[in-house]
N, C-alpha and C. Protein backbone atom coordinates (compact mmCIF):
# COMPACT_ATOMS: atom_id res chain seq x y z
N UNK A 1 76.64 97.44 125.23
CA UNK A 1 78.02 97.76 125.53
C UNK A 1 78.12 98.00 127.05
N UNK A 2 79.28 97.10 127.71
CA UNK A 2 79.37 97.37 129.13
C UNK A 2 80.35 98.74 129.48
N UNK A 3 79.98 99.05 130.71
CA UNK A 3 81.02 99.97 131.34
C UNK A 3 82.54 99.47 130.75
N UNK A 4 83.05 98.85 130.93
CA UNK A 4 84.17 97.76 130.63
C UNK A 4 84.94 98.73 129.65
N UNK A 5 84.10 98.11 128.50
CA UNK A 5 83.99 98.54 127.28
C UNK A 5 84.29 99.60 126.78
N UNK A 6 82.85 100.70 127.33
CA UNK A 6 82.82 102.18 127.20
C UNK A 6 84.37 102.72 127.74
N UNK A 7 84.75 101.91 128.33
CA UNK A 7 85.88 103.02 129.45
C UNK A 7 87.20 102.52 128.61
N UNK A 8 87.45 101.53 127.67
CA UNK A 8 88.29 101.06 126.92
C UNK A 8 88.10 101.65 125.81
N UNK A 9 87.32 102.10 125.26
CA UNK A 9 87.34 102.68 124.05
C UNK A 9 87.14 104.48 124.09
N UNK A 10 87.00 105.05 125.41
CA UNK A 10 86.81 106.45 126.02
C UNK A 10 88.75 106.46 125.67
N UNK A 11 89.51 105.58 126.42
CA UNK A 11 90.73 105.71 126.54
C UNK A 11 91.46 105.24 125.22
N UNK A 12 90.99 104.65 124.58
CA UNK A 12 91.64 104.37 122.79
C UNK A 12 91.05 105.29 122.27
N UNK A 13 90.09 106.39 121.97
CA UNK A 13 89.60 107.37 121.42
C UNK A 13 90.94 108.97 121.74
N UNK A 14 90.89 108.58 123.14
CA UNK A 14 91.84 110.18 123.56
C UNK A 14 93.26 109.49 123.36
N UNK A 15 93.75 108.23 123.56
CA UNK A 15 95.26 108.44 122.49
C UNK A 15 95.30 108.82 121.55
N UNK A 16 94.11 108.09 120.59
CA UNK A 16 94.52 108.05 119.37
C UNK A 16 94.17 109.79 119.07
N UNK A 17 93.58 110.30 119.41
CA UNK A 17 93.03 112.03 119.23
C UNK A 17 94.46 112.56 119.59
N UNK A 18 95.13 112.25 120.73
CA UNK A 18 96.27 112.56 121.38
C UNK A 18 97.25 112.84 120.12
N UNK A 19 97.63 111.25 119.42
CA UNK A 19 98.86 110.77 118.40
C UNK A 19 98.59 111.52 117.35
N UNK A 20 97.03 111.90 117.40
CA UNK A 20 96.73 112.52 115.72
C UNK A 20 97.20 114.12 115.76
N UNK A 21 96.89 114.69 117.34
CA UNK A 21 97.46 115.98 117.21
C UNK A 21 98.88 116.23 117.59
N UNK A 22 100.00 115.46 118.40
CA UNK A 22 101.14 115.61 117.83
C UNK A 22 101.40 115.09 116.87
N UNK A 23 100.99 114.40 115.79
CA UNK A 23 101.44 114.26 114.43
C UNK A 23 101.54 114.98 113.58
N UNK A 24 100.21 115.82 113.58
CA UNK A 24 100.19 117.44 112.94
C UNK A 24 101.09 118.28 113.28
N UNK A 25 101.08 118.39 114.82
CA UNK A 25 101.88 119.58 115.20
C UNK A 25 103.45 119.15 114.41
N UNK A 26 103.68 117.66 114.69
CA UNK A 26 104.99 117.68 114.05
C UNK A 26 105.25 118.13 112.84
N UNK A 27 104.21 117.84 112.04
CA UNK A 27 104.40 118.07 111.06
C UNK A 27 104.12 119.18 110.04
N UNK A 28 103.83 120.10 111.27
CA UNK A 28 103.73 121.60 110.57
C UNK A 28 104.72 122.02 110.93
N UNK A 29 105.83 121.69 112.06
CA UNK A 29 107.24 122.23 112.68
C UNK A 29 108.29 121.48 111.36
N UNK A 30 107.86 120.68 110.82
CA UNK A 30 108.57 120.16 110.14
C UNK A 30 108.59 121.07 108.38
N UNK A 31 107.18 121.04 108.09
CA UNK A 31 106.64 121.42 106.94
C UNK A 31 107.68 123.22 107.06
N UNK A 32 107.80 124.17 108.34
CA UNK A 32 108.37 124.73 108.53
C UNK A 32 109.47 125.72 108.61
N UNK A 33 109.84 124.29 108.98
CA UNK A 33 111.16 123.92 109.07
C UNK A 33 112.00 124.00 107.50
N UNK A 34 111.45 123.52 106.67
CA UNK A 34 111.90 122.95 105.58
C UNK A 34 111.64 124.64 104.80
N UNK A 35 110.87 125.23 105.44
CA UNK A 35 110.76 126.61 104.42
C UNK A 35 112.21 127.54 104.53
N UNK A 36 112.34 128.05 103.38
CA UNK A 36 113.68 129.10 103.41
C UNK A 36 113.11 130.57 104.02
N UNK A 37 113.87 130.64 104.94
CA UNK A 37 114.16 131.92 105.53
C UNK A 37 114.58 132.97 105.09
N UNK A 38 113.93 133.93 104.50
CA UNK A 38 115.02 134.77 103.75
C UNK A 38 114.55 135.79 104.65
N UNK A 39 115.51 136.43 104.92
CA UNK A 39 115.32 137.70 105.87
C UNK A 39 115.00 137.80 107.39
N UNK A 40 115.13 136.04 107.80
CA UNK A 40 115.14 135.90 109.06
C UNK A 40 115.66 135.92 109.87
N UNK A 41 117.04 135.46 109.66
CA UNK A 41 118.07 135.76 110.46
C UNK A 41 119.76 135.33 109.81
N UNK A 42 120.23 135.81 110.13
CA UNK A 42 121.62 135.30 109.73
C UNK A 42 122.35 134.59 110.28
N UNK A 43 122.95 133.76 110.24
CA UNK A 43 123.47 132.51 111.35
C UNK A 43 124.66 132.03 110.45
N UNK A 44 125.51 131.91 111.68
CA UNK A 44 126.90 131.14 111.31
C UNK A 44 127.14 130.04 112.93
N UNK A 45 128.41 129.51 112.96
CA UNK A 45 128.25 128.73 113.51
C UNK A 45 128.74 129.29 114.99
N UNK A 46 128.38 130.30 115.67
CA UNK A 46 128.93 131.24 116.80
C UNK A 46 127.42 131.66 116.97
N UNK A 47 126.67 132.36 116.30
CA UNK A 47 125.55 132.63 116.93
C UNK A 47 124.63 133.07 115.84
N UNK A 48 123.35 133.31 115.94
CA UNK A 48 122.32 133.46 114.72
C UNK A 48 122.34 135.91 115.27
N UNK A 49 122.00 136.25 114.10
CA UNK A 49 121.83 137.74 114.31
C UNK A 49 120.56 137.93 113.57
N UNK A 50 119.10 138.44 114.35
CA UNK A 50 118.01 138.39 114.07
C UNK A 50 117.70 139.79 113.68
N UNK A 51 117.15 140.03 112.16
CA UNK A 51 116.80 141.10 111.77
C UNK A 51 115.43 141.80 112.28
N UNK A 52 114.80 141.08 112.88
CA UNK A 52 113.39 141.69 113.10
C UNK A 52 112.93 142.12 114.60
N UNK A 53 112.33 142.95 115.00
CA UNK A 53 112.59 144.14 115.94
C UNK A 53 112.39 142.66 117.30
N UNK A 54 111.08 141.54 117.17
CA UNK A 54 110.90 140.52 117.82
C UNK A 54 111.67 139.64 118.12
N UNK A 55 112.77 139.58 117.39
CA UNK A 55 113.56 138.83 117.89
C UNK A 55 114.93 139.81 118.72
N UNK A 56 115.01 140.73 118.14
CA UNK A 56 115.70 141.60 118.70
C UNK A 56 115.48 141.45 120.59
N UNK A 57 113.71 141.81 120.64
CA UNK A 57 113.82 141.99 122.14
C UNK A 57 113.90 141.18 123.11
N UNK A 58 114.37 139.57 122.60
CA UNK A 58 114.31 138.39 123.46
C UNK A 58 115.95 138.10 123.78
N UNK A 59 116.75 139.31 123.30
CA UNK A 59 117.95 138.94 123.69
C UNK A 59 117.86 139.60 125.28
């Protein structure tokens, strides 16, 4: 195997490592996403009101 080579497949190894970990990440924001909130916050279409002391202190 030439340099060539090595350095073509060094760089198809770290996309594809790349695509595989935002795919996950998406898809745990997604998996997430899709869970019901109960007791997280209350939201209408003016603004969300966060029950928990953490969200409290980012206002």
């Amino acid at each position: 195997m030439n340099i060539k080579t090595r350095r073509y497949l060094a760089i198809f190894i770290t996309c594809a490592a790349t695509l595989v970990l935002y795919g996950t990440a998406a898809y745990r924001v997604e998996q997430a996403r899709q869970q019901p909130q109960s007791g997280f916050a209350s939201c209408n279409f003016e603004r969300c009101i966060p029950h928990t002391a953490t969200l409290n202190a980012l206002k």
